[in-house]
Protein backbone atom coordinates (compact mmCIF):
# COMPACT_ATOMS: atom_id res chain seq x y z
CA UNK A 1 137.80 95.42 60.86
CA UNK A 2 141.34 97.02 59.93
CA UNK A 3 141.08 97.62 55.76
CA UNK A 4 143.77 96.44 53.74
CA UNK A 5 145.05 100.31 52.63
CA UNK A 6 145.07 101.18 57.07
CA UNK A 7 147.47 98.12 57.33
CA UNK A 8 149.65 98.41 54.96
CA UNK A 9 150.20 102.15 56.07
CA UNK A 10 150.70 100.97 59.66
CA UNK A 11 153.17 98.15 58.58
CA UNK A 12 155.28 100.98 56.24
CA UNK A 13 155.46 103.36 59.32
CA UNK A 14 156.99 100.24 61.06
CA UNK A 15 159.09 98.69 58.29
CA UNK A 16 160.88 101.19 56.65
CA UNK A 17 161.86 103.36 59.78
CA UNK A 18 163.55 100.38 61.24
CA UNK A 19 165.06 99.70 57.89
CA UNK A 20 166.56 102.94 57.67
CA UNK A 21 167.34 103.09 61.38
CA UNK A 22 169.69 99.48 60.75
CA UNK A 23 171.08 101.26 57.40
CA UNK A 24 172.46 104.03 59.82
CA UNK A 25 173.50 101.96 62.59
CA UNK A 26 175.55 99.74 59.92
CA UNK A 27 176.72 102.74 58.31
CA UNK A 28 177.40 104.97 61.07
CA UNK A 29 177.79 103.10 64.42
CA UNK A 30 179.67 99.55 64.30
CA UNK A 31 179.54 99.20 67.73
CA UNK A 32 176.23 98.65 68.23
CA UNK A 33 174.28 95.26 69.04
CA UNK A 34 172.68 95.58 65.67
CA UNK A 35 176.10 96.51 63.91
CA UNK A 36 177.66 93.15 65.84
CA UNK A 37 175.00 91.13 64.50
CA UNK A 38 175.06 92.49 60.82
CA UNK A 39 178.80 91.78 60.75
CA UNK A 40 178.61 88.24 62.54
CA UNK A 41 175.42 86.31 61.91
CA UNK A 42 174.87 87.72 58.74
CA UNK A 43 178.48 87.84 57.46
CA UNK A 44 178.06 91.66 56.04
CA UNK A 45 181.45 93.77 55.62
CA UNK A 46 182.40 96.23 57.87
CA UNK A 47 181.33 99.60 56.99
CA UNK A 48 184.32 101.70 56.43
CA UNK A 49 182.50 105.16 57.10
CA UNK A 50 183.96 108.04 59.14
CA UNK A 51 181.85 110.35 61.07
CA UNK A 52 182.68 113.77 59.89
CA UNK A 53 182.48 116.81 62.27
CA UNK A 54 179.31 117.97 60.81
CA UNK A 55 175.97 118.57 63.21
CA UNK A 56 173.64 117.14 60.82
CA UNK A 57 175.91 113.43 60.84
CA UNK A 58 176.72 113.96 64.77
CA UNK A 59 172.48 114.32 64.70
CA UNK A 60 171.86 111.32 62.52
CA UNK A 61 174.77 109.36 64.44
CA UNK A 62 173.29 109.77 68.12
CA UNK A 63 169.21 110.41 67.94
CA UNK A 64 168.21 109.79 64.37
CA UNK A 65 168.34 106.19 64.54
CA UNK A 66 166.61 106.05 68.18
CA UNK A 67 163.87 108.33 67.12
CA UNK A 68 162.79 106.02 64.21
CA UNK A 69 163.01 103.24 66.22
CA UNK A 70 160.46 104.62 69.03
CA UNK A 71 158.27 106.15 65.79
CA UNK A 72 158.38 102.06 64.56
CA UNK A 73 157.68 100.94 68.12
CA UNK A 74 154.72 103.11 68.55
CA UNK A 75 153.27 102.15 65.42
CA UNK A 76 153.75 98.68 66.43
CA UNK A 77 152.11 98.79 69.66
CA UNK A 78 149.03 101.15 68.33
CA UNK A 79 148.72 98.32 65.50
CA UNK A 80 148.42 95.24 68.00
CA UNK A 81 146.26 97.72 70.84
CA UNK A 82 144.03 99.20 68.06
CA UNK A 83 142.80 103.22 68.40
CA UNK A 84 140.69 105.10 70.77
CA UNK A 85 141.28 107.60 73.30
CA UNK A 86 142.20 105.15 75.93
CA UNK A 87 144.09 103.30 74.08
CA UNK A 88 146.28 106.17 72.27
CA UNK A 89 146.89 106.98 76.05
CA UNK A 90 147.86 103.15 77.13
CA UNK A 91 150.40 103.15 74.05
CA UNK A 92 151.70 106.48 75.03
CA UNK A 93 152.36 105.41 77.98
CA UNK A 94 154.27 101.97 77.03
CA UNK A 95 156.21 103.90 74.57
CA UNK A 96 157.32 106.29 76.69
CA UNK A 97 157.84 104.45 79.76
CA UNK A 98 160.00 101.75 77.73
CA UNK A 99 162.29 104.57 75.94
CA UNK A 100 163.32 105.81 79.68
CA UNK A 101 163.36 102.29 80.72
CA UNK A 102 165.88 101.13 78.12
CA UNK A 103 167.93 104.60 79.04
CA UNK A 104 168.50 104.22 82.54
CA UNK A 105 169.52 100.55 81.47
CA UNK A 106 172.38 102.68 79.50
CA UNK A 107 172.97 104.33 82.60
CA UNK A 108 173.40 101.33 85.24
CA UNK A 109 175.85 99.63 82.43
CA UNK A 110 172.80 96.61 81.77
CA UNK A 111 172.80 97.40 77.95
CA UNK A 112 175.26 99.24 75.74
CA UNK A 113 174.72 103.34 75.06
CA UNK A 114 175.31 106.55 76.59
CA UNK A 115 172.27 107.98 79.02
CA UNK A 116 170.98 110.92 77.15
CA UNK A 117 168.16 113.12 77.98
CA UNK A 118 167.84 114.36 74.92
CA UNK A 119 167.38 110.77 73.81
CA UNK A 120 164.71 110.92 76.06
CA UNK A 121 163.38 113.82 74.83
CA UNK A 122 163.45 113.03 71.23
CA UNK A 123 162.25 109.47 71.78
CA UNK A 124 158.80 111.21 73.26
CA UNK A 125 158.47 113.16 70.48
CA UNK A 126 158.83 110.68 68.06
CA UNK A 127 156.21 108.84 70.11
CA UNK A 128 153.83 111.56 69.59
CA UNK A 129 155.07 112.28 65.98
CA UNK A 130 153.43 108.74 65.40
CA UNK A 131 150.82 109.15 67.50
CA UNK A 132 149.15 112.16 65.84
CA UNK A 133 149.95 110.34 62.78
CA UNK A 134 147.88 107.43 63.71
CA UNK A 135 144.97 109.62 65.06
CA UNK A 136 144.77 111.95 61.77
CA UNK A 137 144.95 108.30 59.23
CA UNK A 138 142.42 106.66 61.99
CA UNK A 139 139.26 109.64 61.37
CA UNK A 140 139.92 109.80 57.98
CA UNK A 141 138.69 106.12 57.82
C-alpha cells in the first residue's frame, strides 16, 4: 500500500513540473497547442514577452518546457505501474519510446514542433532524472 507522504511526493513531481512547463509555454511560446488553448478556451491575455538573445531563455524556450513534461510523464506512468526492476524498465521504455514517437510526429508535419535530437536527448534524460528519483524515494520507504 502507497503511504500518504510517497503520494503526495509522486503527485508534486507531476503537478508542479507541468505547471511550470504551461507558465513557460504561455510566457514564452504562443504558438503552441497549449498557448492556443490558454488564450481561447480559457480567455487568458496574450503574453506580450519577447525572447531575448540570451542562451539560458533560447534553453528554457526550446527544451525546458519538454524536459519537465517527460520528468511529469514518467512520474505519472511509474505512479499508475508501481516500482520494481521490471517495471522501472517497462516505464523507461514507454517514456522513451513516446518522446521519439511524438518527435518524428514533428517531423512528418502530424503535430506542431520542430524535430530535434536534442529534444530527444534531453527528453531521455529527464526520463531517467525521474527515474532515479523514484528508485532513491522508493528504498527509503
Amino acid at each position: 500500500m502507497k503511504s500518504n507522504i510517497y503520494k503526495l511526493f509522486m503527485l508534486f513531481n507531476i503537478i508542479v513540473p507541468l505547471a511550470v512547463g504551461v507558465s513557460l509555454y504561455y510566457y514564452f511560446r504562443p504558438d503552441t497547442y497549449i498557448s492556443q488553448f490558454l488564450y481561447g478556451v480559457l480567455r487568458l491575455p496574450q503574453s506580450n514577452s519577447r525572447v531575448l538573445d540570451n542562451g539560458f531563455v533560447i534553453f528554457i524556450n526550446s527544451y525546458l518546457q519538454d524536459f519537465l513534461w517527460a520528468y511529469a510523464l514518467t512520474f505519472a506512468i511509474s505512479f499508475i505501474v508501481g516500482q520494481s526492476k521490471i517495471k522501472n524498465a517497462l516505464v523507461l521504455a514507454i517514456c522513451v519510446l513516446f518522446e521519439i514517437f511524438t518527435e518524428l510526429m514533428q517531423k512528418v508535419g502530424v503535430i506542431s514542433g520542430v524535430f530535434d535530437l536534442w529534444d530527444i536527448i534531453l527528453m531521455a534524460l529527464a526520463t531517467s532524472l525521474a527515474l532515479l528519483l523514484i528508485i532513491i524515494k522508493t528504498k527509503r520507504r
